[in-house]
C-alpha atoms as a PDB file:
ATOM      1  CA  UNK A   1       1.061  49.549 -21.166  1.00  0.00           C
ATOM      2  CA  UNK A   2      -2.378  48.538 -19.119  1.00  0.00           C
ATOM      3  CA  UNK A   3      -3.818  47.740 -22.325  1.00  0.00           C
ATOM      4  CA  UNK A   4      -0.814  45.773 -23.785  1.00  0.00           C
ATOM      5  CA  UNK A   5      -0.471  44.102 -20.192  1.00  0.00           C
ATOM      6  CA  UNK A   6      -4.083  43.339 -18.874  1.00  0.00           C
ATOM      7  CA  UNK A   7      -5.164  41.519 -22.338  1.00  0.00           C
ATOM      8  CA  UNK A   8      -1.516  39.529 -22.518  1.00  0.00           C
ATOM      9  CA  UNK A   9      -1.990  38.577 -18.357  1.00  0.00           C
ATOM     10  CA  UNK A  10      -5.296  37.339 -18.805  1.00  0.00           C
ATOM     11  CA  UNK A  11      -4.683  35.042 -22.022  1.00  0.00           C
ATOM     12  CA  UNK A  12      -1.819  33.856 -20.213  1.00  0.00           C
ATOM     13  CA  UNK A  13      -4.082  32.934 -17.228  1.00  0.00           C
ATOM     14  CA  UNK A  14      -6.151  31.286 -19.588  1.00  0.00           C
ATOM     15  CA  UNK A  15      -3.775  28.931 -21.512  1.00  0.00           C
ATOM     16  CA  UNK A  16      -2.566  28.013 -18.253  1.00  0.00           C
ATOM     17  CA  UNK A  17      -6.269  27.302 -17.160  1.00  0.00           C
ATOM     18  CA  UNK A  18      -6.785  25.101 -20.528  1.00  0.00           C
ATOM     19  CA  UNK A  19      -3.886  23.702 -20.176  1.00  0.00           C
ATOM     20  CA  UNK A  20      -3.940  22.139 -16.749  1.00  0.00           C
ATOM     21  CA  UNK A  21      -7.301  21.213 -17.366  1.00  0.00           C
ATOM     22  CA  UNK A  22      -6.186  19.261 -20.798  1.00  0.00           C
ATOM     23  CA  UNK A  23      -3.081  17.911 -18.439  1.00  0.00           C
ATOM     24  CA  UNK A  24      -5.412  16.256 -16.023  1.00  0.00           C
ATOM     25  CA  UNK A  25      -8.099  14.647 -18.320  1.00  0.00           C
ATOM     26  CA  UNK A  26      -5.078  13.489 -20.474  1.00  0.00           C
ATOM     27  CA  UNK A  27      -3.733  11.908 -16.951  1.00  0.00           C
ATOM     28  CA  UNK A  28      -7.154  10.660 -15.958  1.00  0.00           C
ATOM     29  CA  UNK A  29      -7.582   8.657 -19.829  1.00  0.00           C
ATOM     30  CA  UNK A  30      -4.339   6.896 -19.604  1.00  0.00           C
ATOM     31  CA  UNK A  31      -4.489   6.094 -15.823  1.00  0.00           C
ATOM     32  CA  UNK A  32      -7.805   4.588 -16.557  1.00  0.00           C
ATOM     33  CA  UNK A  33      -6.721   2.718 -19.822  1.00  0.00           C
ATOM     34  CA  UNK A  34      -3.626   1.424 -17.616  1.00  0.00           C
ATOM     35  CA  UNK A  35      -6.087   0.428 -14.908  1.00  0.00           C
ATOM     36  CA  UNK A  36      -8.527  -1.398 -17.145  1.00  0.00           C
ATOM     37  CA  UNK A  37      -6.157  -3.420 -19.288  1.00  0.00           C
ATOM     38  CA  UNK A  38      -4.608  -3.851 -15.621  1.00  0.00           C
ATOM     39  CA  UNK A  39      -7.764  -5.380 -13.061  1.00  0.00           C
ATOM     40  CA  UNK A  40      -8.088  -7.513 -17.122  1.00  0.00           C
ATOM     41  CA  UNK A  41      -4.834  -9.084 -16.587  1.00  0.00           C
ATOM     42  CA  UNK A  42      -5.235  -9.745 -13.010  1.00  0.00           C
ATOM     43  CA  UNK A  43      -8.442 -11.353 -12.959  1.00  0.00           C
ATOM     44  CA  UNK A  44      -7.058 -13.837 -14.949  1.00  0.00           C
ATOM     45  CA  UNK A  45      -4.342 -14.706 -13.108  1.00  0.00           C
ATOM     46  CA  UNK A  46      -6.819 -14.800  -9.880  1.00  0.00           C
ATOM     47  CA  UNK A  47      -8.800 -17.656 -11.932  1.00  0.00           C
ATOM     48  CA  UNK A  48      -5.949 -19.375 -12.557  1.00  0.00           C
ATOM     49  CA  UNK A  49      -4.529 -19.451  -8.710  1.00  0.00           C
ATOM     50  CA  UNK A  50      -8.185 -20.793  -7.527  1.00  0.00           C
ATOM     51  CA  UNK A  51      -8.873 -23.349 -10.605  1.00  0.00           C
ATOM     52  CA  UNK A  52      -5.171 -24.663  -9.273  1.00  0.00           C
ATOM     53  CA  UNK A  53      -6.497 -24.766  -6.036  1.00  0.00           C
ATOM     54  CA  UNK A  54      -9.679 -26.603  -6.983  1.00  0.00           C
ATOM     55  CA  UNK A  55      -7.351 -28.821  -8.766  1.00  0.00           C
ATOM     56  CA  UNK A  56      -5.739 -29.527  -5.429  1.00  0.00           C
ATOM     57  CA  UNK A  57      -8.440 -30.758  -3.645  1.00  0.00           C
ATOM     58  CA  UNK A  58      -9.584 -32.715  -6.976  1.00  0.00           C
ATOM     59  CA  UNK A  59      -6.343 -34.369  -6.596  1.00  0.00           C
ATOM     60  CA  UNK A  60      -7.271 -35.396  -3.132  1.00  0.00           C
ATOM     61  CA  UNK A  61     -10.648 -36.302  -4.110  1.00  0.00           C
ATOM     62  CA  UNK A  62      -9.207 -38.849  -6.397  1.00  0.00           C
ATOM     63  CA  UNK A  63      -6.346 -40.600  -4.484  1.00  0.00           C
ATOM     64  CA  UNK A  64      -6.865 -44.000  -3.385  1.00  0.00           C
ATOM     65  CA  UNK A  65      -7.011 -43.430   0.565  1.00  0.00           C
ATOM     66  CA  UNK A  66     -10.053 -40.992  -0.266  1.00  0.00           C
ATOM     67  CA  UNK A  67     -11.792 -43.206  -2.581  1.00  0.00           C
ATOM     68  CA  UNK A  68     -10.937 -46.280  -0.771  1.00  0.00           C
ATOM     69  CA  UNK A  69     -12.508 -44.548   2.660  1.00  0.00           C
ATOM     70  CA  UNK A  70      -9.236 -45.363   4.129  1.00  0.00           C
ATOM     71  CA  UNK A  71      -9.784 -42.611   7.110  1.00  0.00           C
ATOM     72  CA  UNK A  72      -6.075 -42.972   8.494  1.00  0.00           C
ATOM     73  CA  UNK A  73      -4.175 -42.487   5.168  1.00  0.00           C
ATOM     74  CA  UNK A  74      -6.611 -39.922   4.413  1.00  0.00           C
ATOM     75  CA  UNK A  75      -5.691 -37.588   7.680  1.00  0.00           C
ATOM     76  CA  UNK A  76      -2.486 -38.360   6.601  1.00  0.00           C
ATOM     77  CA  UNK A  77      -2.868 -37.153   3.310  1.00  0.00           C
ATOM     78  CA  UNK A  78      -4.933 -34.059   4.603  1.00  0.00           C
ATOM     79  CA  UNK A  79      -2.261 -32.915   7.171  1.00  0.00           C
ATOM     80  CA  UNK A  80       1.055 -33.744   4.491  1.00  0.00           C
ATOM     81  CA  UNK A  81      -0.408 -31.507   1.745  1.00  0.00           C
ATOM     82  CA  UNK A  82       1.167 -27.593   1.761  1.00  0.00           C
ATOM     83  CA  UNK A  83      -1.097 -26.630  -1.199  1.00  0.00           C
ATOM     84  CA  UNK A  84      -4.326 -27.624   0.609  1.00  0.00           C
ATOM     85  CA  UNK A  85      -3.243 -25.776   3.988  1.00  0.00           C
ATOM     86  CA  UNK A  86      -2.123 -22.541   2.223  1.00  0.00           C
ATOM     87  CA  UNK A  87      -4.962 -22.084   0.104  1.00  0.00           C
ATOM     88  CA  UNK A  88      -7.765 -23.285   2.131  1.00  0.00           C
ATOM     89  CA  UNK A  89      -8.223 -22.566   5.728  1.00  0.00           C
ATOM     90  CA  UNK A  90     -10.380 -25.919   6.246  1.00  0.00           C
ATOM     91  CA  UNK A  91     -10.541 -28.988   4.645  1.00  0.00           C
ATOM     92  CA  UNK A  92     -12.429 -31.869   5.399  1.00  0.00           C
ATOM     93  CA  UNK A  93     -13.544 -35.256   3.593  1.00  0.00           C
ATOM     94  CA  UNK A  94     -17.048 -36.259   3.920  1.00  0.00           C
ATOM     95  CA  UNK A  95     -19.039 -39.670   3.823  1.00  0.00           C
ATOM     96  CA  UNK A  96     -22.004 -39.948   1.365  1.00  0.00           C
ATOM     97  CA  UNK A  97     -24.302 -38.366   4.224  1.00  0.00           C
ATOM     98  CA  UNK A  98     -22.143 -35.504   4.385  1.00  0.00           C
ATOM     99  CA  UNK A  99     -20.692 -36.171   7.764  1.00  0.00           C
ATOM    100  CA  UNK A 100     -17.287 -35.007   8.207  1.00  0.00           C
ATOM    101  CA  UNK A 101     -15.130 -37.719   9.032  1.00  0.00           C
ATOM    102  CA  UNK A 102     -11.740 -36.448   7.944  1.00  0.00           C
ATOM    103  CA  UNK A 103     -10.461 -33.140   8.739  1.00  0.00           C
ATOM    104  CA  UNK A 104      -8.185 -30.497   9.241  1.00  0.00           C
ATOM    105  CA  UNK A 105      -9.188 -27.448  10.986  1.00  0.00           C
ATOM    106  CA  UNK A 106     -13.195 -28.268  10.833  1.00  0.00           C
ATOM    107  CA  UNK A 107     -15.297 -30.252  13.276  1.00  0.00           C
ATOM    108  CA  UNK A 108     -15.202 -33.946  12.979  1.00  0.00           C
ATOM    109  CA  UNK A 109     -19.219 -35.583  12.859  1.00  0.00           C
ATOM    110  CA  UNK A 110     -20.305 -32.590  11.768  1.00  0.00           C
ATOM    111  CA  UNK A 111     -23.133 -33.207   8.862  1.00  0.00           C
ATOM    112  CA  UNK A 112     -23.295 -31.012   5.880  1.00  0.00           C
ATOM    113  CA  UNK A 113     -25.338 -33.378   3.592  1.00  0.00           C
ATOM    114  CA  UNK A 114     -28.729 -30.975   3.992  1.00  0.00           C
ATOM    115  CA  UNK A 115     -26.454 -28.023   2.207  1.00  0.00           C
ATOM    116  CA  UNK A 116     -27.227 -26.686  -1.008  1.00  0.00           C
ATOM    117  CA  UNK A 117     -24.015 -27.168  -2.190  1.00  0.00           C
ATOM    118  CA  UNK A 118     -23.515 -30.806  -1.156  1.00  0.00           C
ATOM    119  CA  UNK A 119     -26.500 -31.904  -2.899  1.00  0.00           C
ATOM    120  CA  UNK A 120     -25.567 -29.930  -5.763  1.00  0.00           C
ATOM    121  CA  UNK A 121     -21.862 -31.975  -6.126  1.00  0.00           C
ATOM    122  CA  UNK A 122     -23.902 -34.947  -5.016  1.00  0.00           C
ATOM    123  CA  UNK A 123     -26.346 -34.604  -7.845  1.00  0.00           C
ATOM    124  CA  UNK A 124     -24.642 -33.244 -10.439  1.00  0.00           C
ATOM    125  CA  UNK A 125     -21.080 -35.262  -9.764  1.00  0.00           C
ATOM    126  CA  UNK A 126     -19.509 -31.633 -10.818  1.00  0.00           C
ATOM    127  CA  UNK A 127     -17.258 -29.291  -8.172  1.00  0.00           C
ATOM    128  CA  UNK A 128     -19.296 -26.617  -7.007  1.00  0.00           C
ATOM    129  CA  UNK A 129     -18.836 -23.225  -4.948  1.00  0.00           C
ATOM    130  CA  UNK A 130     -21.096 -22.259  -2.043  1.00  0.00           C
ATOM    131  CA  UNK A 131     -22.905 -18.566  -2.158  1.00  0.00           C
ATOM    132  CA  UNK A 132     -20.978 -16.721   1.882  1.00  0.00           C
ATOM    133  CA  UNK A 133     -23.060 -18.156   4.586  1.00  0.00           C
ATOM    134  CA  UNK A 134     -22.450 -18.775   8.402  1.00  0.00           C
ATOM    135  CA  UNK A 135     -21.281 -22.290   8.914  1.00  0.00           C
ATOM    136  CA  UNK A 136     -22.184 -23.788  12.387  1.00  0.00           C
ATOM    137  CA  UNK A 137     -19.702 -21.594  14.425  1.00  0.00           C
ATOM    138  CA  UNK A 138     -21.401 -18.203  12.721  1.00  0.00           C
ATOM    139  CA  UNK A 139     -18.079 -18.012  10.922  1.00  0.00           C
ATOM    140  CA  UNK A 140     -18.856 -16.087   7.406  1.00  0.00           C
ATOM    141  CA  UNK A 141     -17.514 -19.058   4.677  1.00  0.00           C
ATOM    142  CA  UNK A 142     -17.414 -19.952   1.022  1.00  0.00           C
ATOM    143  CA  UNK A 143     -17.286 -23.917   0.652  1.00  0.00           C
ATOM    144  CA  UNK A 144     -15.956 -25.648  -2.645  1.00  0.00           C
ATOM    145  CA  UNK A 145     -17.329 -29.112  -2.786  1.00  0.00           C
ATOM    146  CA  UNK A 146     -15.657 -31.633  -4.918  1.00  0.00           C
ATOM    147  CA  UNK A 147     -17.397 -35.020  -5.408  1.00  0.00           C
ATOM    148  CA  UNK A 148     -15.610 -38.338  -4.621  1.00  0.00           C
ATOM    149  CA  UNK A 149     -16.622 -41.635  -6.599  1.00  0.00           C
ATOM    150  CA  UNK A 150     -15.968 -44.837  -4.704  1.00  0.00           C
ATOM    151  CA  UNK A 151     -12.846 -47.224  -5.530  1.00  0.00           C
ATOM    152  CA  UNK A 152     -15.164 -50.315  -6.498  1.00  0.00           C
ATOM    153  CA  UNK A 153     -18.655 -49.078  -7.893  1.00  0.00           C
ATOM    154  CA  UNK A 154     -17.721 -45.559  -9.081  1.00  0.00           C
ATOM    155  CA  UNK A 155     -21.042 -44.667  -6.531  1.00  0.00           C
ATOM    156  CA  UNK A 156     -20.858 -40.838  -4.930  1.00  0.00           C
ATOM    157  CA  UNK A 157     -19.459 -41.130  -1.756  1.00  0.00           C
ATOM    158  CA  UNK A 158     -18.519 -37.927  -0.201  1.00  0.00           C
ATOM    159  CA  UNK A 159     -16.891 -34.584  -1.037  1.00  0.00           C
ATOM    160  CA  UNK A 160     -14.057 -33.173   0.100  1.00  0.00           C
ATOM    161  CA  UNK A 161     -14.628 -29.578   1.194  1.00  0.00           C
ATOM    162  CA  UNK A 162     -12.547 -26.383   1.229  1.00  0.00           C
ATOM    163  CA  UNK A 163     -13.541 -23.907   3.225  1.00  0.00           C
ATOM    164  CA  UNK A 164     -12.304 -20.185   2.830  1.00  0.00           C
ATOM    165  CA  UNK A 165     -13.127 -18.231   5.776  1.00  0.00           C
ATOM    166  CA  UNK A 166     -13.588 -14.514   5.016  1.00  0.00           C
ATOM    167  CA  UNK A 167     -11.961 -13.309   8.490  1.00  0.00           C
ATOM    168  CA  UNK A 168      -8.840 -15.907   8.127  1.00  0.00           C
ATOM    169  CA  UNK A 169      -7.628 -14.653   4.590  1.00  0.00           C
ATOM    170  CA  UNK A 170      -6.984 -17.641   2.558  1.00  0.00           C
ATOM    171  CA  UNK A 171      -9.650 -16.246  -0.189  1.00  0.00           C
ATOM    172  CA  UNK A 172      -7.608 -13.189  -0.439  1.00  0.00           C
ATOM    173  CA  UNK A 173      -4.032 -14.579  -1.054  1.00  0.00           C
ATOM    174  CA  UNK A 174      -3.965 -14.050  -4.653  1.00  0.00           C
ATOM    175  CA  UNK A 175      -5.537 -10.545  -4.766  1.00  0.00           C
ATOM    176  CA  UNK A 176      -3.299  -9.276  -1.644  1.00  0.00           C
ATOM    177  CA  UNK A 177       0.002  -9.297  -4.733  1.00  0.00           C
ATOM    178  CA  UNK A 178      -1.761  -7.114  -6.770  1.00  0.00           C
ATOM    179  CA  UNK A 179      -0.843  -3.934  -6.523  1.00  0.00           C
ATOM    180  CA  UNK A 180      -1.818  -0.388  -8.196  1.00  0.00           C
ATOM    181  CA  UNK A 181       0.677   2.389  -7.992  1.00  0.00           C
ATOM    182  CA  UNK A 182       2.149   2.869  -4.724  1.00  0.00           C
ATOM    183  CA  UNK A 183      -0.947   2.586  -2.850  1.00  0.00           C
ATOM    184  CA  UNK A 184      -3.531   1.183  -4.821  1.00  0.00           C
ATOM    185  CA  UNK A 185      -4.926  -2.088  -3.790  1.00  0.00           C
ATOM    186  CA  UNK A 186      -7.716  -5.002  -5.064  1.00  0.00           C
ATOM    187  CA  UNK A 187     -10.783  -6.320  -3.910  1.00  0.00           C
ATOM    188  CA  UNK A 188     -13.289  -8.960  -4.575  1.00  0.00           C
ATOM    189  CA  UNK A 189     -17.472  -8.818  -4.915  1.00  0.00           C
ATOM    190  CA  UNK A 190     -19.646 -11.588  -5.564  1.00  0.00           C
ATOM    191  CA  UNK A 191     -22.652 -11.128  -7.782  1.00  0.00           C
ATOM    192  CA  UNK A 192     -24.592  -9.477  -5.570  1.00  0.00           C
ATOM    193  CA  UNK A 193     -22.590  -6.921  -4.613  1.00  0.00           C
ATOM    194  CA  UNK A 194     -21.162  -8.305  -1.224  1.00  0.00           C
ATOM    195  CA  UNK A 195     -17.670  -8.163  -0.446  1.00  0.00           C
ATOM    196  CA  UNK A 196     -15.842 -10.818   0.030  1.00  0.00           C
ATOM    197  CA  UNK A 197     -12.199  -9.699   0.238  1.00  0.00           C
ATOM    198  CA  UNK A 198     -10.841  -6.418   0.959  1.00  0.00           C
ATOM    199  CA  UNK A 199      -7.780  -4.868   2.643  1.00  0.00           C
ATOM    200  CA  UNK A 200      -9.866  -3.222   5.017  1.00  0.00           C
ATOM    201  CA  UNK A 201     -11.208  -5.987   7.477  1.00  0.00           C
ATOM    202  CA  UNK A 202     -13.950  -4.057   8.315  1.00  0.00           C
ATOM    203  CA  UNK A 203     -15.764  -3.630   4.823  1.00  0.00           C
ATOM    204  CA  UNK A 204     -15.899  -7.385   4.491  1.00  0.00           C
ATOM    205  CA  UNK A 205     -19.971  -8.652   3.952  1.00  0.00           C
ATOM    206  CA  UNK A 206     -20.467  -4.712   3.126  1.00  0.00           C
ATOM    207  CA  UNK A 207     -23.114  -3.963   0.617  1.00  0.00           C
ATOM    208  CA  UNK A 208     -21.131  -2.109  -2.176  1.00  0.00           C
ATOM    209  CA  UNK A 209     -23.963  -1.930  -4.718  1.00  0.00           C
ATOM    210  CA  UNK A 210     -24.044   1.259  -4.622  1.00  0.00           C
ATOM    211  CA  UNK A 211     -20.673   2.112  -5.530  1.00  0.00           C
ATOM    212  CA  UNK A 212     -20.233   3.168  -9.938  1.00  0.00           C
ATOM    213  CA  UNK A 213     -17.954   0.949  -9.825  1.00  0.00           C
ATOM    214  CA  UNK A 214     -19.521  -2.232  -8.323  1.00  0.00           C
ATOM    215  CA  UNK A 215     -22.915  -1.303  -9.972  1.00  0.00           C
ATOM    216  CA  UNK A 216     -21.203  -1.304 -13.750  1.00  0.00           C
ATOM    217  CA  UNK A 217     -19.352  -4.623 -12.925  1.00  0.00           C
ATOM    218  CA  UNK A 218     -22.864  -6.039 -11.680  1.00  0.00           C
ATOM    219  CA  UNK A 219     -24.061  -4.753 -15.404  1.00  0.00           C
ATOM    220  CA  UNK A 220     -21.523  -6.932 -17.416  1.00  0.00           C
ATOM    221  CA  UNK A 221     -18.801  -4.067 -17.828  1.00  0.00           C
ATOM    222  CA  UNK A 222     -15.306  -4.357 -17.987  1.00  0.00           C
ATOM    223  CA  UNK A 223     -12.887  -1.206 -17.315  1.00  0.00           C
ATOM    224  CA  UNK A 224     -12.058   1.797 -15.511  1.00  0.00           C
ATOM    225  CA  UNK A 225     -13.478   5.210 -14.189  1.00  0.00           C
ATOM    226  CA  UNK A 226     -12.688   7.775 -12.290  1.00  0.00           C
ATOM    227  CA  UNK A 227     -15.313   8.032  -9.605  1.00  0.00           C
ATOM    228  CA  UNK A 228     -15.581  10.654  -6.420  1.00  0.00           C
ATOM    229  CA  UNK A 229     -17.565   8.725  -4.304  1.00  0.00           C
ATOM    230  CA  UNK A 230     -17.857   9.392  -0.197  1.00  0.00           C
ATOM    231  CA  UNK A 231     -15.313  12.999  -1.145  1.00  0.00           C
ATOM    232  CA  UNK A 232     -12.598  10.574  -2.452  1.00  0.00           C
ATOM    233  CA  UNK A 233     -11.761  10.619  -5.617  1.00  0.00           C
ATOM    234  CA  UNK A 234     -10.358   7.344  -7.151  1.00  0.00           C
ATOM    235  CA  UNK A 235      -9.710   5.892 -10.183  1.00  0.00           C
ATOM    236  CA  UNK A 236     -11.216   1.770 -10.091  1.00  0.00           C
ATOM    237  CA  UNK A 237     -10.655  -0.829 -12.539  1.00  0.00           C
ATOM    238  CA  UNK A 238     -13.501  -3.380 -12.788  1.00  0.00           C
ATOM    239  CA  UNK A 239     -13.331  -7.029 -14.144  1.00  0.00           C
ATOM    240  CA  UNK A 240     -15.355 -10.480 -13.957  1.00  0.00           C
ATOM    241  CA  UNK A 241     -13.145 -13.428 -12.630  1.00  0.00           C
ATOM    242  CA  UNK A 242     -13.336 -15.225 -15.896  1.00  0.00           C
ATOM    243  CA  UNK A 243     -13.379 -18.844 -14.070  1.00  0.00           C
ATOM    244  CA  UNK A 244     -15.913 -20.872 -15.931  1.00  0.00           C
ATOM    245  CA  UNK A 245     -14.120 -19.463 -19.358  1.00  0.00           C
ATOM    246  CA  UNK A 246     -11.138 -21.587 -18.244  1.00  0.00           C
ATOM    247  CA  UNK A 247     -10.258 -24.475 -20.194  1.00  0.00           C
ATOM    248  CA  UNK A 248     -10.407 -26.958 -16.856  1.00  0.00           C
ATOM    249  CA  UNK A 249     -13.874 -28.548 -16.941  1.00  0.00           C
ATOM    250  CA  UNK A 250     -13.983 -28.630 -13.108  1.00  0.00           C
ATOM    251  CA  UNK A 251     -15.341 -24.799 -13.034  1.00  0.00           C
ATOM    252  CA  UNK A 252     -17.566 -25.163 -15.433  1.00  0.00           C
ATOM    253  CA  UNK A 253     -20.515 -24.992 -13.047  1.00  0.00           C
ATOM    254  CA  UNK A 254     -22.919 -21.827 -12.919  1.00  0.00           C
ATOM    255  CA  UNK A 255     -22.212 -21.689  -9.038  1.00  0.00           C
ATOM    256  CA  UNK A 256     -18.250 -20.460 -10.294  1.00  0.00           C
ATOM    257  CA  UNK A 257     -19.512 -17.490 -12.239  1.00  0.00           C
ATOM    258  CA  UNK A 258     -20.668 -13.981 -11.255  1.00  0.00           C
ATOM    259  CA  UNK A 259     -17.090 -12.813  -9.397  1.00  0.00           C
ATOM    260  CA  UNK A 260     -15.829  -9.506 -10.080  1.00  0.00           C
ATOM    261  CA  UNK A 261     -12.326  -8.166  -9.160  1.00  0.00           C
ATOM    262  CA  UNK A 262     -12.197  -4.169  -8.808  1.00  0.00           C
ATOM    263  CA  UNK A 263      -8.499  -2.133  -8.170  1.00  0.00           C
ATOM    264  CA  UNK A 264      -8.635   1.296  -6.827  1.00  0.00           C
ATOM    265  CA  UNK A 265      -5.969   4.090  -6.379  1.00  0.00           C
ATOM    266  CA  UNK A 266      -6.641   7.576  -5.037  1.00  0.00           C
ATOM    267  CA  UNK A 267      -6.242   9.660  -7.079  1.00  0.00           C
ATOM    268  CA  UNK A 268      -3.692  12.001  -5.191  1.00  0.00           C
ATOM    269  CA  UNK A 269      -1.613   9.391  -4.983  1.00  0.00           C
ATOM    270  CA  UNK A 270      -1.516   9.482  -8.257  1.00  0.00           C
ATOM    271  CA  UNK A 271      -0.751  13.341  -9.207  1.00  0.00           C
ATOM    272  CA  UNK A 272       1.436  13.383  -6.048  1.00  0.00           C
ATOM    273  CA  UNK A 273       4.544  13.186  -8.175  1.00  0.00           C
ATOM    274  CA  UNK A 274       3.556  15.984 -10.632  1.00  0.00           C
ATOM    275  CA  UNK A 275       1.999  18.135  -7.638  1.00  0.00           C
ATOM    276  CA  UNK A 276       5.226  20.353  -7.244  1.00  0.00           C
ATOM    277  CA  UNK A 277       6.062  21.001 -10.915  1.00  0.00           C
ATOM    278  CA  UNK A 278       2.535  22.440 -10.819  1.00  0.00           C
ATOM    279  CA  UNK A 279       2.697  24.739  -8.063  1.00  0.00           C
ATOM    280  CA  UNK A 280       5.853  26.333  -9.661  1.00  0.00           C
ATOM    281  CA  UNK A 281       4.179  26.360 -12.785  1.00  0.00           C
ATOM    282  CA  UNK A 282       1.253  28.295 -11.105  1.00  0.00           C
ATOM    283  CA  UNK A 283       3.240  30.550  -8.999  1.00  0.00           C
ATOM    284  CA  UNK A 284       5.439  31.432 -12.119  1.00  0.00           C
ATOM    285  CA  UNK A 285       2.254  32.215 -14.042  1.00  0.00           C
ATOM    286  CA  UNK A 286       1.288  34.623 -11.532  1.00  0.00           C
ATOM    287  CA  UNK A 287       4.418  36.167 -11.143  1.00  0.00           C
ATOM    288  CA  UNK A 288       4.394  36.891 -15.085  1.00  0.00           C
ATOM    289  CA  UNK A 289       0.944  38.495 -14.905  1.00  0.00           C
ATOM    290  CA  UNK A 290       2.000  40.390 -11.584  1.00  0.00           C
ATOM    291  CA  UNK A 291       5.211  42.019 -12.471  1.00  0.00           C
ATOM    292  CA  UNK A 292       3.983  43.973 -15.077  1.00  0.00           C
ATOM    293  CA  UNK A 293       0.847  45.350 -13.496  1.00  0.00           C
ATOM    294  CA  UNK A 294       3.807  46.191 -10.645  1.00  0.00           C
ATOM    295  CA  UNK A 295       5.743  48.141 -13.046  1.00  0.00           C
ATOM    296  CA  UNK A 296       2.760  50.652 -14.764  1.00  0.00           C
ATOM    297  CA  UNK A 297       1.744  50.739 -11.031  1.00  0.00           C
ATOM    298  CA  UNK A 298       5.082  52.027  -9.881  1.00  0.00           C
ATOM    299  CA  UNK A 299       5.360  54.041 -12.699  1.00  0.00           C
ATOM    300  CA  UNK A 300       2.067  55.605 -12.958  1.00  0.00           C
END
C-alpha cells in the first residue's frame, strides 16, 4: 500500500502545484490584457475632458468682452461660466504685458509676461501648457495659456490663463472616475517622471522614475505588468495621454505631449474572490494524501 500510496500522494501534490501555478499566470495574463486595453481607453477619454476644457477657455478667449478689453463684461463672463470654475481652479485674463487684469481666484496686477509659457502663446499665437512650477504664492501649478487677438487689428493682446493647482484637484477630476476593480485607482506623470495627480495627496511632486512602470511609460510603452515593487505586488496599466493626436488643432503644441496615465490594483484585491475556493482546494488535497498514509499507519 506505501508504495501504491506515497507515489499516487506525491503526483497528486504535484498537479496541484502545476496547477495553481498555471491558475495564477493564466489570472495574471488576462488581468494585465484587461488592464492595458483598459488605462488605453481611459487615456483617451482624459484627452478628450482637457481638449474640452481648453476649448472652454478658447471660447472665452474669443468672445467680444475679451477681445474688446471690455474688463466689466469680462468678470462677468469669468464669474457666469460653470465649465471654467469646475475645471480650472484659476482663471484670469491678461493684457499684452501679461498683467492680470481679470480674474477669478488669482491675484489681480499680478504680471506673468516674463513666463515661458506666456511668451510661448505670445509668440507662437498657439495654446500652450506650462511644465509644474511654484507660482508667486509657492503654490505647485500647471498654467494653460490661450492667446487673445484684439477686436480691431487682430494684434496679440493677452491670454487667458487656467491654472490647475496640484493641491486643489481640478487636474485630477477626470482620472478620480476611473476605476480598476474594487480598489484600483489612476494616476498621472508628466514626462519626467513627476507626479502630478494621485489619490494619495502625499505622493504628489514625487519622483516615480524609478518605478517599472513609470520607467517603461517614460520609454514609449503602452500596457500592463505585474510589478512587486516596495513588497506590494500590483498589476499597473501604462498609457501616454494621446492629446496632440487629437483632431482639435489647439493641442497641437509640443508643450501638450509627454503625459502618461498609469492604473494600479493590488493584486490581492484581485485573487481575494478566488482565495477561499483555494484554501479548500488545498486542504482537500492534503486530506487525500493524508488519509491513506493514516490507514497503512493504523494498520501496520
Amino acid at each position: 500500500m506505501l508504495i501504491t500510496v506515497v507515489p499516487v500522494a506525491a503526483l497528486l501534490i504535484a498537479l496541484a502545484a502545476v496547477g495553481f501555478f498555471s491558475f495564477t499566470q493564466l489570472t495574471r495574463t488576462l488581468v494585465e490584457q484587461r488592464d492595458s486595453e483598459l488605462v488605453q481607453l481611459a487615456a483617451q477619454q482624459v484627452a478628450g475632458y482637457w481638449a474640452d476644457s481648453v476649448y472652454f477657455l478658447s471660447s472665452t478667449a474669443s468672445s467680444e468682452p475679451v477681445r474688446t478689453g471690455d474688463l466689466e463684461r469680462s468678470q462677468l463672463l469669468l464669474w457666469g461660466s460653470t465649465p471654467l470654475a469646475e475645471r480650472f481652479d484659476r482663471v484670469s485674463i491678461t493684457d499684452a504685458l501679461g498683467t492680470i487684469t481679470v480674474t477669478r481666484g488669482g491675484e489681480l496686477g499680478e504680471n506673468l509676461g516674463d513666463k515661458t509659457y506666456f511668451e510661448r502663446a505670445r509668440r507662437l499665437r498657439t495654446v500652450v501648457r506650462s511644465d509644474v512650477h511654484n507660482d508667486s504664492s509657492g503654490r505647485s501649478v500647471i498654467v494653460v495659456a490661450v492667446p487673445i487677438f484684439d477686436a480691431r487689428r487682430g494684434g496679440f493682446a493677452g491670454c487667458v490663463l487656467g491654472t490647475w493647482d496640484l493641491e486643489q484637484g481640478s487636474l485630477g477630476q477626470a482620472l478620480a472616475q476611473i476605476r480598476v476593480g474594487e480598489h484600483g485607482f489612476a494616476y498621472l506623470v508628466d514626462s519626467t517622471g513627476t507626479i502630478l495627480y494621485h489619490p494619495s495627496r502625499d505622493l504628489i511632486r514625487a519622483d516615480a522614475r524609478q518605478h517599472p512602470a513609470v520607467a517603461a511609460l517614460l520609454n514609449g510603452e503602452t500596457g500592463a505588468q505585474t510589478i512587486t515593487f516596495r513588497d506590494r505586488t500590483t498589476v499597473v496599466g501604462y498609457a501616454p495621454i494621446p492629446l496632440r493626436e487629437r483632431a482639435s488643432s489647439l493641442v497641437s503644441d509640443e508643450t501638450w505631449g509627454g503625459w502618461g496615465l498609469l492604473t494600479s490594483e493590488l493584486w490581492d484585491d484581485i485573487i481575494a474572490p478566488v482565495r477561499p475556493k483555494l484554501i479548500v482546494m488545498g486542504l482537500l488535497l492534503i486530506l487525500v494524501a493524508a488519509l491513506p498514509l493514516t490507514i497503512v499507519a493504523y494498520n501496520s
